[in-house]
C-alpha atoms as a PDB file:
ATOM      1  CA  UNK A   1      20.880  -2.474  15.537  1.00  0.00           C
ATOM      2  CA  UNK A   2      18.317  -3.373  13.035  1.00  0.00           C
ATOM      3  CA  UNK A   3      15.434  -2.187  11.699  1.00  0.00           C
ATOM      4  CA  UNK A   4      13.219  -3.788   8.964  1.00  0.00           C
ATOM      5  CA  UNK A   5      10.199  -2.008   7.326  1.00  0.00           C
ATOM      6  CA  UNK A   6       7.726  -3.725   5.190  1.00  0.00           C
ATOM      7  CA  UNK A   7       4.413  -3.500   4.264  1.00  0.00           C
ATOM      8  CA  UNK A   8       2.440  -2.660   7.852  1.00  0.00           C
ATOM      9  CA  UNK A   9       4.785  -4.566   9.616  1.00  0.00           C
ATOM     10  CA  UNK A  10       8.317  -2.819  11.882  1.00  0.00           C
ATOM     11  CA  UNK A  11      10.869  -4.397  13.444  1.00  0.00           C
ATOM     12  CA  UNK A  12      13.515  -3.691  15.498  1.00  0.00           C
ATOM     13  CA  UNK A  13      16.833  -5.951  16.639  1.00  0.00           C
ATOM     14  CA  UNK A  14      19.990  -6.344  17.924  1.00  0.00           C
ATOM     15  CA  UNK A  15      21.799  -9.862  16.586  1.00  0.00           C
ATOM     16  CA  UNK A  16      18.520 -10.978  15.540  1.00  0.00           C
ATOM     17  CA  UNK A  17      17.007 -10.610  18.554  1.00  0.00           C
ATOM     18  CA  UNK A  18      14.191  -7.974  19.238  1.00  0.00           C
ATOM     19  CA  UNK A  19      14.871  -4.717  21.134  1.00  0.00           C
ATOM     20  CA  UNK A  20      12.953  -3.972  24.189  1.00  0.00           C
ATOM     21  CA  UNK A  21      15.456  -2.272  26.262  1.00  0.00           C
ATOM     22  CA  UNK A  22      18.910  -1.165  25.894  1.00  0.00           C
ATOM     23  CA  UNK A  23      22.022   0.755  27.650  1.00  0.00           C
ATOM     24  CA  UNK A  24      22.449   4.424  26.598  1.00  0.00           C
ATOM     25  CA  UNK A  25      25.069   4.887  23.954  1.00  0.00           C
ATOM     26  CA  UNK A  26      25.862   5.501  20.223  1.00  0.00           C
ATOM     27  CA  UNK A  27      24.403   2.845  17.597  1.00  0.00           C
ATOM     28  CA  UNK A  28      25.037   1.994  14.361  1.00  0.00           C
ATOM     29  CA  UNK A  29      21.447   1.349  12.931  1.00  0.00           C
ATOM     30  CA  UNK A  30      20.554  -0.074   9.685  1.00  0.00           C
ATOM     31  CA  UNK A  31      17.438   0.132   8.069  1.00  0.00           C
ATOM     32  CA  UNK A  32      16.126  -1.719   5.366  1.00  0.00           C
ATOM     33  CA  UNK A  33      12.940  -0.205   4.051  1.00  0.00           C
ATOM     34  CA  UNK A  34      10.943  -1.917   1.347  1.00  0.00           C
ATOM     35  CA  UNK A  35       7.518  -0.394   2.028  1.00  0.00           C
ATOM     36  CA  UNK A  36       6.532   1.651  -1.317  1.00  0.00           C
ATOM     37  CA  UNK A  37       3.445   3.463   1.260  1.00  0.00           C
ATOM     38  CA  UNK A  38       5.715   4.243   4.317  1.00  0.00           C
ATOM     39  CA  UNK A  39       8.326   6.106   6.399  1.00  0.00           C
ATOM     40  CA  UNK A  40      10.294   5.293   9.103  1.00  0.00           C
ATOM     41  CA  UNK A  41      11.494   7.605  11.934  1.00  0.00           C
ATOM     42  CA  UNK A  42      12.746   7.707  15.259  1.00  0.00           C
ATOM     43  CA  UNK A  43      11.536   9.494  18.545  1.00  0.00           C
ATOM     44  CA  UNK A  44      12.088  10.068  22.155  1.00  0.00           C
ATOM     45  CA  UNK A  45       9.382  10.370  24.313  1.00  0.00           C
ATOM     46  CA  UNK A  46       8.804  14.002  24.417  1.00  0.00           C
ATOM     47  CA  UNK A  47      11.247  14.702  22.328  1.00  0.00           C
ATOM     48  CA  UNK A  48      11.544  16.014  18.169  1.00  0.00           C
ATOM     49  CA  UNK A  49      10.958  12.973  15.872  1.00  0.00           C
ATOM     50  CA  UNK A  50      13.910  12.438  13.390  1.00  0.00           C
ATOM     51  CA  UNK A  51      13.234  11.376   9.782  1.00  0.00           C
ATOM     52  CA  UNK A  52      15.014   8.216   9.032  1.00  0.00           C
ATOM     53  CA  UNK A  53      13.372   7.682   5.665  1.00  0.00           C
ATOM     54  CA  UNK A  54      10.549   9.247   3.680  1.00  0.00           C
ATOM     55  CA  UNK A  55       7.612   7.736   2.023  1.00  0.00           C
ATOM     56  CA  UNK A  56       8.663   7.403  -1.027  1.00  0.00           C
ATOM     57  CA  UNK A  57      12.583   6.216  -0.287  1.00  0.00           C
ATOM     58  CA  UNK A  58      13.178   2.134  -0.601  1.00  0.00           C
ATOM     59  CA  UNK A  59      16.137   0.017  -0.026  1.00  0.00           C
ATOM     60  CA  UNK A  60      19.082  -0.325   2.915  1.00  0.00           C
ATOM     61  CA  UNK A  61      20.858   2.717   4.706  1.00  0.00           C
ATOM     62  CA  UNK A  62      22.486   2.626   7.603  1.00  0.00           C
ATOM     63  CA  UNK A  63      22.912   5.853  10.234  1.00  0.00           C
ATOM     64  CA  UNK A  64      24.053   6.581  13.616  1.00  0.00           C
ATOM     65  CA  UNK A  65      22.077   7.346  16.687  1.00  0.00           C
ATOM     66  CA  UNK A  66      22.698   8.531  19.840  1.00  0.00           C
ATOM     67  CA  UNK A  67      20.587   7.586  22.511  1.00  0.00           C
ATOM     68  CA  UNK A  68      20.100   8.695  26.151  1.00  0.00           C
ATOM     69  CA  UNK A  69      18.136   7.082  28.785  1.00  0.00           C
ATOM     70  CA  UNK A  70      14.357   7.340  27.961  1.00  0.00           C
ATOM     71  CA  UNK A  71      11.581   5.683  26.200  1.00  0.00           C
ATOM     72  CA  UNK A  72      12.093   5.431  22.325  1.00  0.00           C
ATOM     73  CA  UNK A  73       9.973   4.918  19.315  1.00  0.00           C
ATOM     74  CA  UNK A  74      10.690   4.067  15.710  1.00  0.00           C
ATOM     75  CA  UNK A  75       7.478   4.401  13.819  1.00  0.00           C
ATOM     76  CA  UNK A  76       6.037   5.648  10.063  1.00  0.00           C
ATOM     77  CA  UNK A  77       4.094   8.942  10.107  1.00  0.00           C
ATOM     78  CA  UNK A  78       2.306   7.636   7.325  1.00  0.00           C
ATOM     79  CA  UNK A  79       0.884   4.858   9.949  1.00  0.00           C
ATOM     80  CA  UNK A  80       1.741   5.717  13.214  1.00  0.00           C
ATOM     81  CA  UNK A  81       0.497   2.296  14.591  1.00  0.00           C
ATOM     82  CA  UNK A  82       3.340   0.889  12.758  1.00  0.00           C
ATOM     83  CA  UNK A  83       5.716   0.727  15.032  1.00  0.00           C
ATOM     84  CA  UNK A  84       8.404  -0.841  18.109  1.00  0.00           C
ATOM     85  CA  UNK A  85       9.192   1.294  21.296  1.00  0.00           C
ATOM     86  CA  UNK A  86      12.091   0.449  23.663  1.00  0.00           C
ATOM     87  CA  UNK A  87      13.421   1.667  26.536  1.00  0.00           C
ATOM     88  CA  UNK A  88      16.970   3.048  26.895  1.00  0.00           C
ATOM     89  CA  UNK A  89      18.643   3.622  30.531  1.00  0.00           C
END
């Protein structure tokens, strides 16, 4: 899985195509992060958000991520209106 973050723009893909709903499981994510104004962090709906990146942080890192059946977010705090939400089952 992929996520890009630049400028006021998030995306959010698996083999270049864009995630809208995926089976439960463990992921390898990598984000690449080249906004200089924004953060990027990951959610479950009604869940505790998890930090991917801070404000401040650019360039490529790559995590793991479990994820359980649910709605999803990834999103910057800074601007929550940037973001992609999915749907796991």
């Amino acid at each position: 899985m992929r996520a890009v973050l630049t400028g006021a723009r998030l995306s959010l893909t698996i083999g270049g195509k864009p995630v809208s709903k995926i089976a439960a499981g463990t992921y390898r994510l990598a984000i690449v992060d080249s906004s200089k104004t924004l953060d990027f962090s990951l959610v479950q709906t009604g869940g505790e958000e998890t930090p991917l990146t801070g404000v401040t942080y650019t360039g490529t890192k790559t995590t793991t991520v479990s994820l359980t059946a649910g709605r999803w977010k990834v999103y910057s705090t800074a601007r929550p209106a940037v973001a992609a939400a999915f749907t796991v089952s």
